[in-house]
N, C-alpha and C. Protein backbone atom coordinates (compact mmCIF):
# COMPACT_ATOMS: atom_id res chain seq x y z
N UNK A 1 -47.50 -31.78 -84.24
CA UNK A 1 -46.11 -31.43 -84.45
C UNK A 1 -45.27 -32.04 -83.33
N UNK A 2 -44.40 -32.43 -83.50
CA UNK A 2 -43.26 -33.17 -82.65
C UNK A 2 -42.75 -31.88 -81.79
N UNK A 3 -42.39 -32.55 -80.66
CA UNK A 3 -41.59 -31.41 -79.56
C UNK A 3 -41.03 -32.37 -78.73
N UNK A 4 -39.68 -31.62 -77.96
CA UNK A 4 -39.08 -31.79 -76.95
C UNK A 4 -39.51 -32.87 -76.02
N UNK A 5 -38.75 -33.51 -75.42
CA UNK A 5 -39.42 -33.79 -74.01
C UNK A 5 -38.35 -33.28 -73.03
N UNK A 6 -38.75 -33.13 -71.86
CA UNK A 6 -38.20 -32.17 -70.56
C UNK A 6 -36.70 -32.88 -70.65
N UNK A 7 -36.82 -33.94 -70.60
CA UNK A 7 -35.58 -34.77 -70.38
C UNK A 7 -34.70 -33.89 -72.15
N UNK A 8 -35.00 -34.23 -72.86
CA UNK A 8 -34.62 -33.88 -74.21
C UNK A 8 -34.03 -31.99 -73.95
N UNK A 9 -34.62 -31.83 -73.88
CA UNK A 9 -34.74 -30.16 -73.39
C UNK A 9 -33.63 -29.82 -72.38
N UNK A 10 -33.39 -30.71 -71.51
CA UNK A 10 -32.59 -30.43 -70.43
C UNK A 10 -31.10 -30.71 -70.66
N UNK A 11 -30.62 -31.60 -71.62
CA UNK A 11 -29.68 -32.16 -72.68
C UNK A 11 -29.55 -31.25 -73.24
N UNK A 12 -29.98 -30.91 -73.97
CA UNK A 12 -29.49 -30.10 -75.47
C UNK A 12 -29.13 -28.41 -74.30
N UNK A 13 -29.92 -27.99 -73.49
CA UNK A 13 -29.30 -26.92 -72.78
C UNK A 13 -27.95 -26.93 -72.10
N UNK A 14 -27.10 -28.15 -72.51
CA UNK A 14 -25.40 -28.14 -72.20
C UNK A 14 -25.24 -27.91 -73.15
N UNK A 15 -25.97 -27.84 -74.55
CA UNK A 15 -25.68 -27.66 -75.57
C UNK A 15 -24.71 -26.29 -76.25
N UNK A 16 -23.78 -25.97 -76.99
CA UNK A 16 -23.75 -24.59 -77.68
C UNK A 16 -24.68 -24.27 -78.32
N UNK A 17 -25.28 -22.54 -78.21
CA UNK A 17 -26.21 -22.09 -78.83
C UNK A 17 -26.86 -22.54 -80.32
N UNK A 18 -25.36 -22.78 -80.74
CA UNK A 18 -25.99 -23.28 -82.35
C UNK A 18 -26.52 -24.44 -82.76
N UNK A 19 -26.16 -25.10 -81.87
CA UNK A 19 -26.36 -26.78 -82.09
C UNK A 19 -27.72 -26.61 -81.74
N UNK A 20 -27.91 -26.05 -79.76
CA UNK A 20 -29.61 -25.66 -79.63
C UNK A 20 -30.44 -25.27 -81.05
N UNK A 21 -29.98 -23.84 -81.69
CA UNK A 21 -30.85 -23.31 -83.07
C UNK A 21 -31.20 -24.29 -83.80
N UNK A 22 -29.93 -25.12 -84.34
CA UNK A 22 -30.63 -26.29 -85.25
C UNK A 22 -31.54 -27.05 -85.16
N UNK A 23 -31.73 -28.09 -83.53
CA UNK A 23 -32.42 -28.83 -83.05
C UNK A 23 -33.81 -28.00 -82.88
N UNK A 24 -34.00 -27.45 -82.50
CA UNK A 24 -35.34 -26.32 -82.25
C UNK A 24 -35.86 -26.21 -83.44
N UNK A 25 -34.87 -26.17 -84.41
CA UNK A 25 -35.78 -26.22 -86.10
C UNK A 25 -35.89 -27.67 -86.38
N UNK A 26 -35.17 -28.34 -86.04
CA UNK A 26 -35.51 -29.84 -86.46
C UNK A 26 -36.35 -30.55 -86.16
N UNK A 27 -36.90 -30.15 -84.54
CA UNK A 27 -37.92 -30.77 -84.27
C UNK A 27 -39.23 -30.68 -84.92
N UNK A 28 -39.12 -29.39 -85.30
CA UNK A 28 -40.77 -28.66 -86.40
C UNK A 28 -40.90 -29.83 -87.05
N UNK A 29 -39.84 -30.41 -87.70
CA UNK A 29 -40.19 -31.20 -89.45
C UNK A 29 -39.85 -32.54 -88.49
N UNK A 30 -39.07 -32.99 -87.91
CA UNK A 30 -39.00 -34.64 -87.58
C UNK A 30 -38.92 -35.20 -85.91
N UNK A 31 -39.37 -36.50 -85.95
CA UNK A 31 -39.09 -36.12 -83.91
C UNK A 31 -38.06 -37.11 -84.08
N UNK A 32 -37.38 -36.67 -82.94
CA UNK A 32 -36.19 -36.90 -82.11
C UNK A 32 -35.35 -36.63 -80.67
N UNK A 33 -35.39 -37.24 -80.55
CA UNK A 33 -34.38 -37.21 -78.88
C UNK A 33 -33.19 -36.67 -78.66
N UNK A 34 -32.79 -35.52 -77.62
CA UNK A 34 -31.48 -35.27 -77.49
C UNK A 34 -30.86 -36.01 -76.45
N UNK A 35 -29.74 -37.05 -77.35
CA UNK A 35 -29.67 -38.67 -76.04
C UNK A 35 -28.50 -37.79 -75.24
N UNK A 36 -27.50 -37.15 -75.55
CA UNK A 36 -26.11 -36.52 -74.84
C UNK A 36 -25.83 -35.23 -75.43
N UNK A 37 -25.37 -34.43 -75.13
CA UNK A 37 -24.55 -33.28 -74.71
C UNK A 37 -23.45 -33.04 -74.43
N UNK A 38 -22.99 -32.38 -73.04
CA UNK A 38 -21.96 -32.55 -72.40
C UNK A 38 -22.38 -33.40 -71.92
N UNK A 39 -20.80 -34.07 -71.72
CA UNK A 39 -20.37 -35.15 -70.86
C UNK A 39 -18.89 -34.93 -70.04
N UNK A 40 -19.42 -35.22 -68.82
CA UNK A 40 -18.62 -35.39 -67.63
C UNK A 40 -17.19 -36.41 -68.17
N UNK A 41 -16.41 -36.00 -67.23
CA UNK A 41 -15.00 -36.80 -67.11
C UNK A 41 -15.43 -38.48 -67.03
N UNK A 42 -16.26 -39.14 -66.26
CA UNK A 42 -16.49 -40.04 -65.85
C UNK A 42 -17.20 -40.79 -67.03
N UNK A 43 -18.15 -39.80 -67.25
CA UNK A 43 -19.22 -40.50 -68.80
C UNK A 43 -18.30 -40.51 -69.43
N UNK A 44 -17.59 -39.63 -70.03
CA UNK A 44 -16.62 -39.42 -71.27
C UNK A 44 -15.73 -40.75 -71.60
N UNK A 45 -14.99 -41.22 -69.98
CA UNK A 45 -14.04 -42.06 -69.64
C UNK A 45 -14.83 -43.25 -70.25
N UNK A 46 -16.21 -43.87 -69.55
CA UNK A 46 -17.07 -44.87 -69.90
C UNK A 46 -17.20 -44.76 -71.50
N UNK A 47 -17.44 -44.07 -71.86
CA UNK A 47 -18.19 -43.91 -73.45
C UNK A 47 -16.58 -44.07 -73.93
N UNK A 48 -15.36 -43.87 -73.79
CA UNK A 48 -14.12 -44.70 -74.34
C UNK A 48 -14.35 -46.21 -74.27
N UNK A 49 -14.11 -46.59 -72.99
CA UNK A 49 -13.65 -47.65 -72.37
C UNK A 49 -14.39 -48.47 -73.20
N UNK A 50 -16.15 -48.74 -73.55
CA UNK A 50 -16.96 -49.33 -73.88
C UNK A 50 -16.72 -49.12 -75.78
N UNK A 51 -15.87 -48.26 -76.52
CA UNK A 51 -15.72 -48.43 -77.81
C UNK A 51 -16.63 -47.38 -78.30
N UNK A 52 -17.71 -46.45 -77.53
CA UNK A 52 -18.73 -45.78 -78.29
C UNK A 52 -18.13 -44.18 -78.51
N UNK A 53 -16.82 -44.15 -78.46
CA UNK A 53 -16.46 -42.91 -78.43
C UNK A 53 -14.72 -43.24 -78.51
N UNK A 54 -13.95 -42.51 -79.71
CA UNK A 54 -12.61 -42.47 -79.98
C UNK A 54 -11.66 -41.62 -79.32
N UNK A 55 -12.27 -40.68 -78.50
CA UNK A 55 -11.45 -39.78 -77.51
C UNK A 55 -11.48 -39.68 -76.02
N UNK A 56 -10.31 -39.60 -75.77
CA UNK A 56 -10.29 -39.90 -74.03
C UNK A 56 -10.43 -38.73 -73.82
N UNK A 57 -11.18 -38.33 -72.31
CA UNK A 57 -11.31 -37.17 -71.63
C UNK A 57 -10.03 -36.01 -72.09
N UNK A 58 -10.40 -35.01 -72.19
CA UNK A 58 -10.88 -33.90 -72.57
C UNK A 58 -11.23 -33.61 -74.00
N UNK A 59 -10.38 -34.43 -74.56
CA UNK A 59 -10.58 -34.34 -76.36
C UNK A 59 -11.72 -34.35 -77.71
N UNK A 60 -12.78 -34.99 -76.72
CA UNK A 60 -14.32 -35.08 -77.46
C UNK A 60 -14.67 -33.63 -77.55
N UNK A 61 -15.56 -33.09 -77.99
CA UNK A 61 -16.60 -32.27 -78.18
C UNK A 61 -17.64 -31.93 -77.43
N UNK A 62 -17.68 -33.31 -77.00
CA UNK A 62 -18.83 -33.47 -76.06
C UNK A 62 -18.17 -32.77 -74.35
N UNK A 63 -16.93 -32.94 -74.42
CA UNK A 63 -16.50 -32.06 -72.92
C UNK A 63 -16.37 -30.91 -72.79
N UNK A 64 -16.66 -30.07 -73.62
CA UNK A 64 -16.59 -28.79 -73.47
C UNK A 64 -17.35 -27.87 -72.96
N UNK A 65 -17.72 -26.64 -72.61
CA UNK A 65 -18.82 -26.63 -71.97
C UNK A 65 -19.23 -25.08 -72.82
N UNK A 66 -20.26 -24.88 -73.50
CA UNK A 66 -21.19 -26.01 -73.17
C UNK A 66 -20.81 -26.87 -74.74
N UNK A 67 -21.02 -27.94 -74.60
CA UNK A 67 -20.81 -28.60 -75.52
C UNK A 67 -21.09 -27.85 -76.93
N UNK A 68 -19.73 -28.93 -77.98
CA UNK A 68 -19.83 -28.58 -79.32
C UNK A 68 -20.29 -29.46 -79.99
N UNK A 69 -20.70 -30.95 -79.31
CA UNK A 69 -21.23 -32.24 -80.18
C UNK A 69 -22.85 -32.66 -79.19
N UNK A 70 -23.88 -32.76 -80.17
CA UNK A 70 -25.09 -33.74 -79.52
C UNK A 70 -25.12 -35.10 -80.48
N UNK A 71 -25.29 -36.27 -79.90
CA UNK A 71 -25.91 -37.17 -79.86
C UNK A 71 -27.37 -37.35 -80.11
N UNK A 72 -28.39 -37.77 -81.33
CA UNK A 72 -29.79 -37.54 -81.32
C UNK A 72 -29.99 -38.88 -81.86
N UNK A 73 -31.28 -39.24 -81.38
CA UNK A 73 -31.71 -40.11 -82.15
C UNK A 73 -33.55 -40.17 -82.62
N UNK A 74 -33.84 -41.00 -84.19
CA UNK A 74 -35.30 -40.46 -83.91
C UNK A 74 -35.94 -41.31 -83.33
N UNK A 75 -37.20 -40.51 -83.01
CA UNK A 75 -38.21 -41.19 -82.06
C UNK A 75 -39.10 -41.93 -82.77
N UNK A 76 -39.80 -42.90 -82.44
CA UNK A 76 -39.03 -43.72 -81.49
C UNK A 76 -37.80 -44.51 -81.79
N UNK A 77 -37.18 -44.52 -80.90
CA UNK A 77 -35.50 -44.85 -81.10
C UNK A 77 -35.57 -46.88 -81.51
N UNK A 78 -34.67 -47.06 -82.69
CA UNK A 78 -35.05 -48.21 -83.34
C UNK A 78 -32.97 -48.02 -83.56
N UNK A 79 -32.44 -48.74 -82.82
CA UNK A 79 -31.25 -48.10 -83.33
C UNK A 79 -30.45 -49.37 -84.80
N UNK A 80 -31.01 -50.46 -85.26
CA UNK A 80 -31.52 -50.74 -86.14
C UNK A 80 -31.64 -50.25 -87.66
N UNK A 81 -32.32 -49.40 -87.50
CA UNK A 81 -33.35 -48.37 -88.83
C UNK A 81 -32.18 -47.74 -88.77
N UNK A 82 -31.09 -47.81 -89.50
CA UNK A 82 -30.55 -46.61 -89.81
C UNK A 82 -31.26 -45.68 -91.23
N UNK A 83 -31.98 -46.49 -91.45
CA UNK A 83 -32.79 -45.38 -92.74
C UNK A 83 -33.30 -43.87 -91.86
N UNK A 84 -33.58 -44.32 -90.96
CA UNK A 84 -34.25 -43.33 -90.15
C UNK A 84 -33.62 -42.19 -89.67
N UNK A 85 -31.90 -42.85 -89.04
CA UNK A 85 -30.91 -42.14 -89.09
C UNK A 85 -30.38 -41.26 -89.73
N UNK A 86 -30.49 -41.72 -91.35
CA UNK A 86 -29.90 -41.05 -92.49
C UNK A 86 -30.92 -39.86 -92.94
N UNK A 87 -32.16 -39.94 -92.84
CA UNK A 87 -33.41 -38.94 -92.71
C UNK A 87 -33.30 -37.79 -92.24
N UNK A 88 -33.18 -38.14 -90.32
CA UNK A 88 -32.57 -36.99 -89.47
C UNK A 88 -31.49 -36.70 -89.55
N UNK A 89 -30.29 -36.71 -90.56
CA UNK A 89 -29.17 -36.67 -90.62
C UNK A 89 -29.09 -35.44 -91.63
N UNK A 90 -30.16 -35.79 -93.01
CA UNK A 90 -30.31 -35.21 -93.98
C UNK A 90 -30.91 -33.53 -93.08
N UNK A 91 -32.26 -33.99 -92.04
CA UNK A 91 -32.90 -32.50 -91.92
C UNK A 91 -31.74 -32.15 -91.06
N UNK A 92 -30.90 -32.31 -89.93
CA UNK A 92 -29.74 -31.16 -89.43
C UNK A 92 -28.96 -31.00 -90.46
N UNK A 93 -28.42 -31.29 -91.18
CA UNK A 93 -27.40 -31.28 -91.96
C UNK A 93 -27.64 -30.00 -92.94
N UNK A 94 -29.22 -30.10 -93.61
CA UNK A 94 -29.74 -28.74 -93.80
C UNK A 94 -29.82 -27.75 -93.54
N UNK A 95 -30.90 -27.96 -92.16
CA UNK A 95 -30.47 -27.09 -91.61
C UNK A 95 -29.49 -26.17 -90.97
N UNK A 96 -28.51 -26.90 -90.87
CA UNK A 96 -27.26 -25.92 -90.41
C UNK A 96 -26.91 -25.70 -91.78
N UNK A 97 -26.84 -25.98 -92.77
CA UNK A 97 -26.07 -25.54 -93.90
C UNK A 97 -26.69 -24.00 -94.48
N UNK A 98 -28.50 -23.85 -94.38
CA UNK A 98 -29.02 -22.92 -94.48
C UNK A 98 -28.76 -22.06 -93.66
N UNK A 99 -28.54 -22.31 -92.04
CA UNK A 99 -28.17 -21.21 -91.13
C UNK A 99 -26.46 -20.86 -90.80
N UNK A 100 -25.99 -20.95 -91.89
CA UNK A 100 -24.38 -21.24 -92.28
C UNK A 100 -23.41 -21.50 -91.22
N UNK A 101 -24.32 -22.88 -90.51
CA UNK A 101 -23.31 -23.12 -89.36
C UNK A 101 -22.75 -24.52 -89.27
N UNK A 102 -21.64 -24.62 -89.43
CA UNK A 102 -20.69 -25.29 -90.29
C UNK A 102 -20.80 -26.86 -88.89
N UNK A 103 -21.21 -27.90 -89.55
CA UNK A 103 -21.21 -29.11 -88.60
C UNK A 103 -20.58 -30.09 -89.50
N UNK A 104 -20.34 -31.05 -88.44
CA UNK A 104 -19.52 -32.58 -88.84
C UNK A 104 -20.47 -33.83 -88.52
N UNK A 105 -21.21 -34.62 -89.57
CA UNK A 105 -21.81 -35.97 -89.29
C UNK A 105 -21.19 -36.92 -88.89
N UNK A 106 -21.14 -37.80 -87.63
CA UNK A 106 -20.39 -39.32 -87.26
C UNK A 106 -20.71 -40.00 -88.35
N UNK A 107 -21.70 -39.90 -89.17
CA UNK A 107 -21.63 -40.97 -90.49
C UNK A 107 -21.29 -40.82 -91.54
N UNK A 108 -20.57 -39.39 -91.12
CA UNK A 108 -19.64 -39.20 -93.03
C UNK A 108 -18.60 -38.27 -92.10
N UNK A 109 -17.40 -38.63 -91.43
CA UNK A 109 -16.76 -38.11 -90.64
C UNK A 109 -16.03 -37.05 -91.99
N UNK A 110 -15.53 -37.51 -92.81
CA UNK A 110 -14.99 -36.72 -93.97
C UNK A 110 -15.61 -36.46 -95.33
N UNK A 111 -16.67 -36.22 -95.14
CA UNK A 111 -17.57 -35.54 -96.24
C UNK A 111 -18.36 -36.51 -96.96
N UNK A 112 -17.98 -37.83 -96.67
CA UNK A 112 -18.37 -39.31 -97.64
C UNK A 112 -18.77 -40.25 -96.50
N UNK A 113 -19.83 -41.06 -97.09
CA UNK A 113 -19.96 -42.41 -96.14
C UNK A 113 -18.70 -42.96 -95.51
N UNK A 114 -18.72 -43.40 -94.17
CA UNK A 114 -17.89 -44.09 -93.40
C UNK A 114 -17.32 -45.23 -94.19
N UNK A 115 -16.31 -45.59 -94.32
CA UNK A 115 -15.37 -47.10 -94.93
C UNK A 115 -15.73 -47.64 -93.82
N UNK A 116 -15.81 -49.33 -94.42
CA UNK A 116 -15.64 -49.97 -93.14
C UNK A 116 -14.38 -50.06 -92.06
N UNK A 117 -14.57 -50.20 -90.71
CA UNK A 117 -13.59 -50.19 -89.42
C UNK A 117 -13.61 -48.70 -89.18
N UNK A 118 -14.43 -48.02 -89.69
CA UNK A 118 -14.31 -46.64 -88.91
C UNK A 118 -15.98 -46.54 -87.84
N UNK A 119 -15.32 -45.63 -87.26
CA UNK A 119 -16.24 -45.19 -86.30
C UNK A 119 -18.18 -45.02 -86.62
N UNK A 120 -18.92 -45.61 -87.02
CA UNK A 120 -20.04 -45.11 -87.34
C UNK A 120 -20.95 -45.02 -86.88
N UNK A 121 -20.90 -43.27 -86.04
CA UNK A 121 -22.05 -42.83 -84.56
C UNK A 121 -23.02 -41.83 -86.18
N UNK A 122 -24.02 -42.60 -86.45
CA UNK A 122 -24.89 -41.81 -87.14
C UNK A 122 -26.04 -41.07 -86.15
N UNK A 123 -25.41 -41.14 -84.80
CA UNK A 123 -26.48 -39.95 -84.25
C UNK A 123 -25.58 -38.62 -83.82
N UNK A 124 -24.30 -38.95 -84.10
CA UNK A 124 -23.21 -37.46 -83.74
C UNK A 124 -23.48 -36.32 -85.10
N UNK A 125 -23.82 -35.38 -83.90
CA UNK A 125 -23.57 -34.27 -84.62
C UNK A 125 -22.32 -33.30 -84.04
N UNK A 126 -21.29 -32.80 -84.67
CA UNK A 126 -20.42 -31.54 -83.71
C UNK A 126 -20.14 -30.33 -84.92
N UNK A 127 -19.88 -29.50 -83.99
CA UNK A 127 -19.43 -28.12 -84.95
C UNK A 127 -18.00 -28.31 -85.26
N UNK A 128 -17.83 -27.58 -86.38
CA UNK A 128 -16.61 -27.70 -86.71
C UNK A 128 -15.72 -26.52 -86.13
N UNK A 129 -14.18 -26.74 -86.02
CA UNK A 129 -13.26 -25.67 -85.14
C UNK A 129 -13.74 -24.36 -84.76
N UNK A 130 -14.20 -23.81 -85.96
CA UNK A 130 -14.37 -22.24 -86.25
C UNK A 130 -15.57 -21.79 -85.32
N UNK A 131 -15.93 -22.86 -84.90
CA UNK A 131 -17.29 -22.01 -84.31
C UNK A 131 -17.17 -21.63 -82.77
């Protein structure tokens, strides 16, 4: 069975509780990496500057504490394979839908595959407002 690694483990604990619940069930059925969490003013700033992120410090998900967005990717990381992407996309996506906790995919920011020129982080996961 797939599990954590320390590094992985230590990530997802900036995590919000719920995002943790999901990942903890996700790992049972598929492996994967928790690549980010929270992120600092400085990361946040970088992850603009470089195009991998549409919000400047404070406005992501990812700055909050403890964070409302993770970043995952599966193991081993092929960033490439988005088939692989769309897989682990399918088991959180489940899973939170079964544990009625309401999330947003970077690869269907509005309920549908990305159009082209939009943003497409198929390893973002975030909660939506309410949570």
């Amino acid at each position: 069975m797939p599990r954590f690694s320390q590094t992985s483990l230590s990530t997802l604990s900036t995590c919000n509780p719920l995002l943790e619940k999901i990942a903890k069930e996700a790992i049972t059925t598929v492996d994967f990496s928790i690549l980010c969490g929270h992120r600092t003013k400085d990361w946040q700033d970088k992850a603009f500057r470089e195009g991998k992120s549409t919000k400047k410090w404070s406005s992501s998900k990812h700055n909050s504490w403890p964070s409302k967005a993770f970043d995952i990717a599966p193991w081993p990381i092929d960033w490439e394979d988005e088939k692989r992407f769309f897989q682990l996309a399918i088991v959180i996506l489940f899973i939170a839908l079964e544990k009625n906790i309401p999330v947003r995919w970077g690869g269907a920011w509005d309920g549908v595959p990305n159009k082209k020129g939009q943003l497409n982080d198929l390893g973002h996961f975030e909660l939506l407002e309410n949570c």
